[in-house]
Protein backbone atom coordinates (compact mmCIF):
# COMPACT_ATOMS: atom_id res chain seq x y z
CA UNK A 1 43.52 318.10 207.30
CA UNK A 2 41.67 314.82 205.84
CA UNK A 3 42.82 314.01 201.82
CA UNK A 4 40.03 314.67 200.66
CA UNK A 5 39.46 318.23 201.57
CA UNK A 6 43.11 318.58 200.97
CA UNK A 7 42.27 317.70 197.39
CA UNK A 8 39.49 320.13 197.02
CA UNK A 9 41.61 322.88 198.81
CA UNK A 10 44.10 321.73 196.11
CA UNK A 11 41.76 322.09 192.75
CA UNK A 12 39.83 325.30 194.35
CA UNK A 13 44.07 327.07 193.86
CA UNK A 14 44.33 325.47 190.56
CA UNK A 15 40.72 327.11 189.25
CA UNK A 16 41.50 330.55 191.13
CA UNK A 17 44.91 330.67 188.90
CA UNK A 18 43.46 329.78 185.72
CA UNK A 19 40.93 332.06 186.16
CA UNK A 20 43.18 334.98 187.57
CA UNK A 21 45.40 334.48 184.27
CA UNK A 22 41.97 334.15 182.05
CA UNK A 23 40.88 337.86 183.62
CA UNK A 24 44.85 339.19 183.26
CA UNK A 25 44.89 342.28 180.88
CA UNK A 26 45.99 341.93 177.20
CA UNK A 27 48.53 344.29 176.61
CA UNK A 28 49.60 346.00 173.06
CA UNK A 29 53.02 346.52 171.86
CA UNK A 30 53.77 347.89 168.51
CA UNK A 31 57.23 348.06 167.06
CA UNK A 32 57.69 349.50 163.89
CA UNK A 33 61.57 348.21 162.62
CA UNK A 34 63.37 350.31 159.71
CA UNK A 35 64.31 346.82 158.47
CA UNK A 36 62.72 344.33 156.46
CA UNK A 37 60.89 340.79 158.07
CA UNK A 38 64.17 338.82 156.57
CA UNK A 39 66.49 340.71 157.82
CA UNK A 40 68.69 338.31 160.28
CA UNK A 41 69.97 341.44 162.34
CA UNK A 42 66.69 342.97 162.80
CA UNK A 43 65.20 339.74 163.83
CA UNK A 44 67.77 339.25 166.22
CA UNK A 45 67.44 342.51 167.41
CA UNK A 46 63.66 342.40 168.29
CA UNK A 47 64.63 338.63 169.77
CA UNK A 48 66.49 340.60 172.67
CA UNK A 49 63.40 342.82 173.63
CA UNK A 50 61.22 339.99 173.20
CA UNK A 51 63.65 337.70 175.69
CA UNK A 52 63.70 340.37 177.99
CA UNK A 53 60.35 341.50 178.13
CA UNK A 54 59.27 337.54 178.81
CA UNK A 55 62.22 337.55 182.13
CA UNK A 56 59.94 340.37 182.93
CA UNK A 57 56.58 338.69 183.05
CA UNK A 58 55.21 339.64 180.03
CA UNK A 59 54.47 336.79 177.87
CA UNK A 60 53.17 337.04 174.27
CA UNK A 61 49.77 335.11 173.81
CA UNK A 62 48.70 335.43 177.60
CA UNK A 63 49.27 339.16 178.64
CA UNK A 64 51.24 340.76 175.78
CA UNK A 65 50.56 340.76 171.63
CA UNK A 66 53.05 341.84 170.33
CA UNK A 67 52.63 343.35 166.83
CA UNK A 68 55.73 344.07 164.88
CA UNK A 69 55.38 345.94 161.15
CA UNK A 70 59.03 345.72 158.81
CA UNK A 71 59.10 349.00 156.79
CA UNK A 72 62.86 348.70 155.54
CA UNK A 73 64.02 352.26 154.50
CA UNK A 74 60.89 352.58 152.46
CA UNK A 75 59.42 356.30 154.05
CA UNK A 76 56.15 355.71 152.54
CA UNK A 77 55.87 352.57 153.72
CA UNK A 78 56.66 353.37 157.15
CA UNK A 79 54.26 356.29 157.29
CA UNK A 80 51.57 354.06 156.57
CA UNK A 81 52.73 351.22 158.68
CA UNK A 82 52.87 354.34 161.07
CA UNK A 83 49.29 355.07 160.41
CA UNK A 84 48.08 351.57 161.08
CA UNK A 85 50.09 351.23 164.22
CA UNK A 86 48.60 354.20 166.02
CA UNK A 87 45.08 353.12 164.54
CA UNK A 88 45.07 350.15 166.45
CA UNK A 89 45.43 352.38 169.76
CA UNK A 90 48.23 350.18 171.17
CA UNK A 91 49.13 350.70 175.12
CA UNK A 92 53.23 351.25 173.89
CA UNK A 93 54.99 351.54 170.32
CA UNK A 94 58.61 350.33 170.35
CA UNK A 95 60.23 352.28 167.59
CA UNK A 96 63.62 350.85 166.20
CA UNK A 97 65.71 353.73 164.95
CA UNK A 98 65.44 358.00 163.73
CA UNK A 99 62.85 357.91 160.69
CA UNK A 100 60.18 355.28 162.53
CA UNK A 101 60.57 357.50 165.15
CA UNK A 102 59.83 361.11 163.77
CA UNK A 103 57.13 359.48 161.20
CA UNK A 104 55.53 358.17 164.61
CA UNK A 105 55.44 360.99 166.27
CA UNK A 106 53.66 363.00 163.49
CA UNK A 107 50.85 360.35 163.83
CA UNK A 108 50.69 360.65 168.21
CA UNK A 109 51.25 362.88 170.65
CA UNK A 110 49.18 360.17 173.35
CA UNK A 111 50.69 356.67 172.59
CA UNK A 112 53.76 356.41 174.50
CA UNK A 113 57.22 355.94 171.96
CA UNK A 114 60.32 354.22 173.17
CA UNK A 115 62.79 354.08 170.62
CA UNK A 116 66.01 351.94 170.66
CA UNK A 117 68.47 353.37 168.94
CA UNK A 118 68.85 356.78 167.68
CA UNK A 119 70.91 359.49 167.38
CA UNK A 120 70.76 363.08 168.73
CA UNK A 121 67.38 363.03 169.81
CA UNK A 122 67.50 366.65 171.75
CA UNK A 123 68.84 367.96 168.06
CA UNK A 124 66.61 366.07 166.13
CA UNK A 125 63.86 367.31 168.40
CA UNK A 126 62.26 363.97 169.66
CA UNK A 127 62.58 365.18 172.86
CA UNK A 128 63.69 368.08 174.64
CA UNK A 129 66.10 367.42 177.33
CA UNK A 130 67.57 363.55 177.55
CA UNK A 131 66.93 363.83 181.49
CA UNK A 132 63.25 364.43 180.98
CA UNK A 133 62.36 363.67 177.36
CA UNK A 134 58.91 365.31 178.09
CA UNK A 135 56.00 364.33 176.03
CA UNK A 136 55.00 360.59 175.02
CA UNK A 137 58.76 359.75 174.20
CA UNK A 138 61.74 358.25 175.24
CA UNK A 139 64.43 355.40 174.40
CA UNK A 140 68.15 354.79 173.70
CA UNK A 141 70.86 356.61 171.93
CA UNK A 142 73.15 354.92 169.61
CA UNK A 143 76.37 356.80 169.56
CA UNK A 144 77.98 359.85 170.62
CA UNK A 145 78.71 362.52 167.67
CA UNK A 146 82.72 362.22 168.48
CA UNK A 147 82.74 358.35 167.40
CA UNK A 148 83.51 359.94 163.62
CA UNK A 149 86.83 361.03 164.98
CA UNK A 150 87.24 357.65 166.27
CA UNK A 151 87.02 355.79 163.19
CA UNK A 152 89.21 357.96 161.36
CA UNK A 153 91.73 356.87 164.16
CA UNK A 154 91.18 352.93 163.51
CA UNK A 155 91.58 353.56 159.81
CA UNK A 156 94.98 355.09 159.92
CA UNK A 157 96.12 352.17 162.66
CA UNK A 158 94.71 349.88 160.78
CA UNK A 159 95.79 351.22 157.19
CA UNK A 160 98.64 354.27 157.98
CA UNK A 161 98.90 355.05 154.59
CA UNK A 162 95.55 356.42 153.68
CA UNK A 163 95.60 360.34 153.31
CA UNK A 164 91.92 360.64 151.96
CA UNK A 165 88.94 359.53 154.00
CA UNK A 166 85.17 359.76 152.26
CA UNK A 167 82.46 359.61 155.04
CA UNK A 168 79.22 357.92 153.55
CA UNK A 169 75.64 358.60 154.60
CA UNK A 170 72.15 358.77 152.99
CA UNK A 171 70.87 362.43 153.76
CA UNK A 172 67.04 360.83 153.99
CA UNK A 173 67.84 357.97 156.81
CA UNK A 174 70.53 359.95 158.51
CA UNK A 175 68.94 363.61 159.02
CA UNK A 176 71.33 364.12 161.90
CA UNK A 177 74.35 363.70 159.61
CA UNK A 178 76.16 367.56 160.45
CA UNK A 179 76.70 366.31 164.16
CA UNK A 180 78.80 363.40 162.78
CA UNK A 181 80.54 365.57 160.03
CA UNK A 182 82.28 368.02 162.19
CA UNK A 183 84.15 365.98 164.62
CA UNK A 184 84.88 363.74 161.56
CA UNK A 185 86.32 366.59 159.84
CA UNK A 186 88.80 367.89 162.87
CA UNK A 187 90.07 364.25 163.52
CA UNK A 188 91.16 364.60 159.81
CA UNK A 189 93.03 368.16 160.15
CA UNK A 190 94.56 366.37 162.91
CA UNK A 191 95.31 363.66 161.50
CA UNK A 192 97.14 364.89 158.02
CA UNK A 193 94.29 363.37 156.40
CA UNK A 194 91.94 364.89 153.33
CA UNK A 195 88.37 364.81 154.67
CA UNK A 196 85.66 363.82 152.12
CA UNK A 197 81.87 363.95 152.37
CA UNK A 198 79.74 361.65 150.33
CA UNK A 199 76.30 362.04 150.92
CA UNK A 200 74.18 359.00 148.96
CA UNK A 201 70.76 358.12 148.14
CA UNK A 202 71.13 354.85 146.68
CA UNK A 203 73.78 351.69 146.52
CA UNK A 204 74.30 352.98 142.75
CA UNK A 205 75.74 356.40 143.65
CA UNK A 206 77.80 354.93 146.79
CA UNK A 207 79.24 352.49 144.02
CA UNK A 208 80.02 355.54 142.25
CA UNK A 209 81.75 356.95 145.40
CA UNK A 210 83.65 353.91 145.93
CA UNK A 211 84.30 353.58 142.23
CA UNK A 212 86.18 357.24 142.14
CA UNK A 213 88.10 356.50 145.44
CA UNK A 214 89.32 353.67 143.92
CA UNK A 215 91.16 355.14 141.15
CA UNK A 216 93.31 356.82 143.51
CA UNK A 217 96.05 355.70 145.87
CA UNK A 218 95.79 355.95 149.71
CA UNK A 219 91.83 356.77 150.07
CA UNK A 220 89.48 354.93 152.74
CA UNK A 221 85.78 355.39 153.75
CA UNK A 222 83.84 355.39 157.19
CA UNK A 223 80.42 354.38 157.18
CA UNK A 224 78.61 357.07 159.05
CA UNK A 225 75.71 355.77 161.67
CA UNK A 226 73.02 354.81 159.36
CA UNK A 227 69.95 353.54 159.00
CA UNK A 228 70.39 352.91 155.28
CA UNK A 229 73.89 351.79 155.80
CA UNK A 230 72.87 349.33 158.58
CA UNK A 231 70.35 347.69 156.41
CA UNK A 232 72.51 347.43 153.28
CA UNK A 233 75.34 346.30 155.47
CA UNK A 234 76.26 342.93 152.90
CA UNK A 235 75.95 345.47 149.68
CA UNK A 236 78.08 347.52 151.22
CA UNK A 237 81.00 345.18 152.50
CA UNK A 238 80.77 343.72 148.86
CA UNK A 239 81.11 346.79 147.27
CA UNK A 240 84.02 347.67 149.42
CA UNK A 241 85.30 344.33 149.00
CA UNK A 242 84.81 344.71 145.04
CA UNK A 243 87.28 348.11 145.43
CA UNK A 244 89.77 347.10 147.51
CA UNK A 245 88.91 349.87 149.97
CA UNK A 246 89.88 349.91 153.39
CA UNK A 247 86.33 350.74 154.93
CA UNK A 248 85.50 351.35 159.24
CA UNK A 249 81.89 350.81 159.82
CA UNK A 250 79.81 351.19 162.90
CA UNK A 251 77.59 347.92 163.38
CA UNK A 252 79.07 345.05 164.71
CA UNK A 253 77.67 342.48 161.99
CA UNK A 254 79.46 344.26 159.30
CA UNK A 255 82.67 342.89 160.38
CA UNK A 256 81.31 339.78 160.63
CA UNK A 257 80.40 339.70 157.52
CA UNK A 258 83.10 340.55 155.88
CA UNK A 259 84.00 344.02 156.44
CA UNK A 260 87.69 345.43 157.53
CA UNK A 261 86.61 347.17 161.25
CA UNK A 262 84.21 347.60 162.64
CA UNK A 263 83.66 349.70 166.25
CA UNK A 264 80.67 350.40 168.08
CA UNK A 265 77.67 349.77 170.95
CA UNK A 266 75.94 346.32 170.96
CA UNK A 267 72.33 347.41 169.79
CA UNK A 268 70.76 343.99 170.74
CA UNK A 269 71.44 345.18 174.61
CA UNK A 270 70.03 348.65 173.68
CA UNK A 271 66.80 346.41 172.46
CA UNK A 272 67.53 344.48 176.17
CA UNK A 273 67.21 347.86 178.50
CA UNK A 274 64.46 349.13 176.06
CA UNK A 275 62.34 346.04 177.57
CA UNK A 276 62.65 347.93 181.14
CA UNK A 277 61.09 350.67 179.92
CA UNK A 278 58.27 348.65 178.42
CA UNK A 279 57.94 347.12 181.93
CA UNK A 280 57.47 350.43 183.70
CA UNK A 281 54.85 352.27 181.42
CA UNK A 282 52.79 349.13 181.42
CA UNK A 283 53.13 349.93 184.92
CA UNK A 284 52.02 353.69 185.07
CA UNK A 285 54.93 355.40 184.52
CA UNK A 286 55.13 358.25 181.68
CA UNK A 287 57.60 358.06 179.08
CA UNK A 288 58.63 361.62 179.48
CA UNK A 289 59.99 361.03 182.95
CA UNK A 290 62.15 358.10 181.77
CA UNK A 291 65.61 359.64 180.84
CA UNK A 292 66.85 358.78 177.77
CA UNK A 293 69.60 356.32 178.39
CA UNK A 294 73.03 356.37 176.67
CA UNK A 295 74.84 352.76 175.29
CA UNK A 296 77.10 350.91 178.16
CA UNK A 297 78.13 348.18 175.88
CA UNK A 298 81.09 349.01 173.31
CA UNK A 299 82.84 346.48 170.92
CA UNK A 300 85.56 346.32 168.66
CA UNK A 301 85.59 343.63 165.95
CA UNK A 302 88.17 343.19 163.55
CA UNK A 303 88.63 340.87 160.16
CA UNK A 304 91.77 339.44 160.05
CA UNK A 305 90.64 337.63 156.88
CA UNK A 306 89.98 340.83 154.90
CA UNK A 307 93.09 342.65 155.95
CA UNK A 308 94.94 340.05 154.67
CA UNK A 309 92.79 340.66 151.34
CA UNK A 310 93.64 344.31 151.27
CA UNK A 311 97.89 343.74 151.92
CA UNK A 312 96.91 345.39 155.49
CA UNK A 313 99.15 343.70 158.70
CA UNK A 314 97.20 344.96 161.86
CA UNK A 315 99.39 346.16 164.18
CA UNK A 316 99.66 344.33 167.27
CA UNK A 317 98.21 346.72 169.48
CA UNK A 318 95.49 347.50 167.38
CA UNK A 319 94.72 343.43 167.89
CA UNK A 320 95.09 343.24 171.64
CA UNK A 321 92.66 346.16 172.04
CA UNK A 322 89.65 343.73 169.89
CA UNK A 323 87.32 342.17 172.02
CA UNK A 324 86.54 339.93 168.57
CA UNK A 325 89.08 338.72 165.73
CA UNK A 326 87.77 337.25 162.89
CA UNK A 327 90.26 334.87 161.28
């Protein structure tokens, strides 16, 4: 082949690929996040779908647009950042956790929903088996009802002496609260330990809580899986800090903040698999006959610093069992 026509055969490639990405289909995502646009953990969070969905093929600005809308634990903001979403007609709507998720699905039965972390969604009635969700939704659980029991076991390695454990939860961002409350309360029976339920609205009345545990000897809390607990995770540590109260809480960043234990599934990989399922309904595929996955990714992180703080020595075992110690 002469240079010269090896030159043309050359540019004649380079046009046909500019042009094939110039004709390549825009696609809409929407995610609607019950967290607010400066909220590190969030961010982070929709970083590992966005990472993912790019190793995918799916870059934003040349076949995806991604459009993300913050609605914190607002409800009326979410239902009209709910409203807006499904206005737009996007192809998918990534939906972080429980409320986004059940406001969504009041505004579309057509757009498909994945959502990335939620809990109970055959009992919440999201979907109706997690095998074949059915319907325009499916997504990732966060965890298992029996992790309650769980953290009343860390608490009483971590701090033996506690005989009265007060579960927290806000009733309006954690509507599938009873499944967590009854394995809770037969770890306690179990355990010799006086189970407490605190449902709160608000970080006044959970400093009330903390406030009347604290007046008493030998009392700890567990921070139920929560929405509102997840997003008022530094509040929450300072508050517990502020009352000397040995407190077990479920996300991972709590700990490394500043809180005693925390146990639970990495949600940025939730966000990572949800990216799969992005992938394949771009692709064709119906949300309902995605089963809704379960978490594969568990971690225990514990803060050496604020046991210290609270006159709590971690037991050995408890330590070689971390997968993170913060010093």
């Amino acid at each position: 082949m002469k240079r010269r026509d090896f030159i043309t055969l050359l540019g004649g490639a380079a046009m046909w690929s500019v042009a094939a990405r110039a004709q390549e289909r825009m696609r809409r995502l929407a995610a609607l996040m019950q967290n607010t646009n400066d909220n590190p953990q969030g961010q982070r969070w929709l970083a590992a779908l966005r990472d993912d969905l790019q190793k995918l093929g799916w870059i934003e600005g040349r076949n995806l647009h991604l459009d993300a809308r913050w609605g914190g634990t607002d409800m009326n903001l979410l239902q009209r950042l709910a409203k807006e979403i499904v206005a737009a007609k996007p192809d998918v709507i990534f939906s972080s956790s429980s409320s986004p998720t059940r406001i969504l699905m009041q505004e579309t039965d057509i757009v498909p929903i994945i959502f990335g972390n939620i809990v109970d969604p055959v009992g919440q009635g999201i979907v109706t088996s997690m095998a074949r969700p059915g319907a325009n939704v499916t997504g990732f659980v966060n965890l298992e009802p029996s992790v309650t029991g769980k953290y009343l076991e860390l608490l009483k390695h971590i701090a033996p002496r506690v005989s009265h454990a007060a579960i927290f939860y806000n009733p309006a961002t954690a509507p599938y609260h009873e499944i967590y409350l009854k394995p809770f309360k037969a770890a306690a029976a179990s355990l010799g330990v006086v189970a407490m339920v605190a449902p709160i609205r608000d970080l006044a009345e959970l400093e009330s809580v903390m406030a009347m545990q604290a007046r008493e000897s030998n009392h700890g809390l567990i921070a139920m899986p929560d929405g509102f607990n997840t997003f008022n995770y530094r509040e929450i540590v300072a508050l517990a800090a502020r009352y000397k109260l040995p407190t077990v809480y479920s996300d991972l960043v709590t700990a490394r903040a500043g809180g005693l234990l925390a146990y639970g599934n990495d949600i940025a990989d939730n966000y990572r698999r949800a990216a799969t399922y992005v992938d394949r309904i771009l692709k064709g595929e119906k949300p309902g006959d995605l089963p809704v996955q379960f978490p594969v990714k568990f971690t225990l992180v514990i803060n050496l610093k604020t046991a210290k703080a609270l006159a709590l020595e971690v037991p050995l075992h408890l330590e070689q069992l971390a997968d993170e110690i913060i010093e």
